[in-house]
C-alpha atoms as a PDB file:
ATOM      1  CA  UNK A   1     -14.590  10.513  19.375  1.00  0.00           C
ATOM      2  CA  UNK A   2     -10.996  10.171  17.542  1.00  0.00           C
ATOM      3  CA  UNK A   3      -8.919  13.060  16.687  1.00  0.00           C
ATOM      4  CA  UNK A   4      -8.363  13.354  12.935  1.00  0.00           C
ATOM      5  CA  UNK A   5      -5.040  14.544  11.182  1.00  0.00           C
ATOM      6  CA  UNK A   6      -5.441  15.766   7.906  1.00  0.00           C
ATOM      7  CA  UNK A   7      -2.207  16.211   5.612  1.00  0.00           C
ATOM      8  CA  UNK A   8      -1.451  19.548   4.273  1.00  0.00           C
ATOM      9  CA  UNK A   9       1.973  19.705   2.780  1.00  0.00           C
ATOM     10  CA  UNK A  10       3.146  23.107   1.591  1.00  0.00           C
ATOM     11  CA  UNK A  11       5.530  23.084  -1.387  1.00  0.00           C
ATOM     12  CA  UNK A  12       7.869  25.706  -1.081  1.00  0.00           C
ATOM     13  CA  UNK A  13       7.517  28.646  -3.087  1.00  0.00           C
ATOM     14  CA  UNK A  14       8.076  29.951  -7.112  1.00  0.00           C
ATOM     15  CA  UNK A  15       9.348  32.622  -8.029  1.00  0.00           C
ATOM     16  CA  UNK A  16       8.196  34.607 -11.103  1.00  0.00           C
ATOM     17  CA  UNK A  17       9.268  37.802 -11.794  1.00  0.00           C
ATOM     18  CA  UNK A  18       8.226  39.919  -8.874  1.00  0.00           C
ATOM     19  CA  UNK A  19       5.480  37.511  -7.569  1.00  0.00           C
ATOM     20  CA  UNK A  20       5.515  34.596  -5.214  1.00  0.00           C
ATOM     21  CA  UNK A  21       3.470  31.661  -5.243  1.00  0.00           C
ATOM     22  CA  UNK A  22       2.550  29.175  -2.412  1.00  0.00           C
ATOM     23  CA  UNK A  23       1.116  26.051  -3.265  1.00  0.00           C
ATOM     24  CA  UNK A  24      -1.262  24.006  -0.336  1.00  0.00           C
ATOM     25  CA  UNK A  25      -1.446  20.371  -1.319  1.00  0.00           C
ATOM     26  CA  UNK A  26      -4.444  18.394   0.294  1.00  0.00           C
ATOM     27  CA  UNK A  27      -5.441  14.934   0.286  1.00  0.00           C
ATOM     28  CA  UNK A  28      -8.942  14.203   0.326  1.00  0.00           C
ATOM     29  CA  UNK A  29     -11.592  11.528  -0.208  1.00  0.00           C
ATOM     30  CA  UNK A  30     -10.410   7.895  -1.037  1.00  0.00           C
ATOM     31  CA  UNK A  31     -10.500   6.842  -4.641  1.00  0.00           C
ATOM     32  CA  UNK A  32      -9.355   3.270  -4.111  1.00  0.00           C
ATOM     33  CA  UNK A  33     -11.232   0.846  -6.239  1.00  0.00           C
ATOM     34  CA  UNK A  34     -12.126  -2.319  -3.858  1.00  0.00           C
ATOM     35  CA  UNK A  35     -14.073  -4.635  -6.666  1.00  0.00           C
ATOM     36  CA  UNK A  36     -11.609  -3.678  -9.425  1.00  0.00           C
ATOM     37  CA  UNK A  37     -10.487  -7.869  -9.571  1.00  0.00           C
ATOM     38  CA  UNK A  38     -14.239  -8.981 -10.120  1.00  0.00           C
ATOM     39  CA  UNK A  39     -15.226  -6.314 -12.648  1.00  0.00           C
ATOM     40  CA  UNK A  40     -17.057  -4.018 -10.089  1.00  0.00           C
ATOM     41  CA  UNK A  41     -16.743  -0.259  -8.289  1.00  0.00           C
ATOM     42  CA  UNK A  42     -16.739   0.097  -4.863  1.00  0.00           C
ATOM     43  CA  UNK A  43     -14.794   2.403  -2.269  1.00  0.00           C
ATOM     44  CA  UNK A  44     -14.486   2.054   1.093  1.00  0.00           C
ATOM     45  CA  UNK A  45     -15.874   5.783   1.833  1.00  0.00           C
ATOM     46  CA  UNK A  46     -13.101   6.893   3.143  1.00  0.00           C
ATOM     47  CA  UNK A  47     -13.701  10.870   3.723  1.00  0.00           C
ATOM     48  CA  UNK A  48      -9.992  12.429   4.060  1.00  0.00           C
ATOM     49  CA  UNK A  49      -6.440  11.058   3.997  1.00  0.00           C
ATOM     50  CA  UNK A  50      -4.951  10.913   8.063  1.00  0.00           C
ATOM     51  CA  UNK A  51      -0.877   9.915   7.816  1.00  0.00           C
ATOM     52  CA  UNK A  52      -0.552   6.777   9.449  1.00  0.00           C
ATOM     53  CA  UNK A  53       2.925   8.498  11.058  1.00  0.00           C
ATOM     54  CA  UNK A  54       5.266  11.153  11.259  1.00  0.00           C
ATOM     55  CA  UNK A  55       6.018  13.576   8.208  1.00  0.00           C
ATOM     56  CA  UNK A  56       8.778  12.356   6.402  1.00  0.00           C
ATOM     57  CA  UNK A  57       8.575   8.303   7.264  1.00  0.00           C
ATOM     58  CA  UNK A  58       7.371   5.614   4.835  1.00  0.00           C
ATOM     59  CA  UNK A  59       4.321   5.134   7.946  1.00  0.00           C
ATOM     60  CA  UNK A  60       3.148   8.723   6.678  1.00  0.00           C
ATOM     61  CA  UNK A  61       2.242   7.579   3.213  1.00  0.00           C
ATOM     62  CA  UNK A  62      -0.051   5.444   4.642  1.00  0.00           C
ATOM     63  CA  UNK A  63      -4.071   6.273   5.598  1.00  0.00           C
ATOM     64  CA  UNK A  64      -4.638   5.652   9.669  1.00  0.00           C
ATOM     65  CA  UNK A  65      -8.519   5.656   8.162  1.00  0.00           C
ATOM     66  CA  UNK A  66      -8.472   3.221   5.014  1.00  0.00           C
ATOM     67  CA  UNK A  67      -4.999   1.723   5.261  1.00  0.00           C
ATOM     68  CA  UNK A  68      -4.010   2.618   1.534  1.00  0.00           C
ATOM     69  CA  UNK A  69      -1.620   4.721   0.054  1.00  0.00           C
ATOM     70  CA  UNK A  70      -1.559   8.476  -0.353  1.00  0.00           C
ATOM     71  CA  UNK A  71      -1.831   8.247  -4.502  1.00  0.00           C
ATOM     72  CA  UNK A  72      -5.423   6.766  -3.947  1.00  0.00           C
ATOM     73  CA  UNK A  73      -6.683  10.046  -2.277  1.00  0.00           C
ATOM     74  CA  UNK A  74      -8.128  12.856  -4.398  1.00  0.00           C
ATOM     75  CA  UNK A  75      -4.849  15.530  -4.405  1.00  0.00           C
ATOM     76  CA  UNK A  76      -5.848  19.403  -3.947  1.00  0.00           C
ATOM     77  CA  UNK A  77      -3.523  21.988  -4.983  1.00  0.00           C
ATOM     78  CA  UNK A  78      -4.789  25.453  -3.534  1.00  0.00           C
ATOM     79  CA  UNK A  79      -2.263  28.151  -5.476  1.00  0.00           C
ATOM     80  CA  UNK A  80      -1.794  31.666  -3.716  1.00  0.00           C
ATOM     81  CA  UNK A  81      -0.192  34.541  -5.680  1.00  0.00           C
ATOM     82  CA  UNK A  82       1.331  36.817  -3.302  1.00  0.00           C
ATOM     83  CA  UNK A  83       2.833  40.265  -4.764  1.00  0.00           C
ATOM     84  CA  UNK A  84       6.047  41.383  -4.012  1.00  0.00           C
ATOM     85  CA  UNK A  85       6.242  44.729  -2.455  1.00  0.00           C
ATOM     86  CA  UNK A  86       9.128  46.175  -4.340  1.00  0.00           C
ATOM     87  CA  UNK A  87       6.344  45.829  -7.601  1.00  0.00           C
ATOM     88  CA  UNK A  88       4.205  47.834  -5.812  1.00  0.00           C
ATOM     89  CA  UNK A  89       6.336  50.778  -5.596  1.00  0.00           C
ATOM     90  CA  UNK A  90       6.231  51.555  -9.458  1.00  0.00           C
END
């Protein structure tokens, strides 16, 4: 059985006012069309993006699974508001 790596990238956090928030980005199923060039739909099934290489190296844009870029996969954003303790205080 392989291993699978799945890519979650966190995107460093945003200030507003008092609050913080922390954004999870996840790639998942493949949304490559394969029979685009004869008129077709077809995708290769491909359940979840795995980085063909380390973070940060052109090899990590690639799927291990499908071979195609990340922009094909289906992008998650999961948003978490976490309040600032100094607003609780009030």
């Amino acid at each position: 059985m392989k291993k699978r790596q799945i890519v979650i990238r966190k995107e460093g956090h945003l200030r507003s006012s008092s609050n913080q928030i922390f954004r999870t980005v996840r790639y998942g199923e493949c949304q490559k069309n394969h029979a685009a060039n004869i008129g077709g739909y077809a995708v290769d099934g491909c359940r979840e993006f795995m980085a063909g290489g380390e973070e940060g190296t052109t090899a990590a844009l690639g799927c291990a699974a499908c071979g195609c870029h990340r922009n094909f996969h289906r992008r998650e954003v999961e948003s978490e508001v976490v309040c600032d303790s100094s607003s609780l205080d009030s």
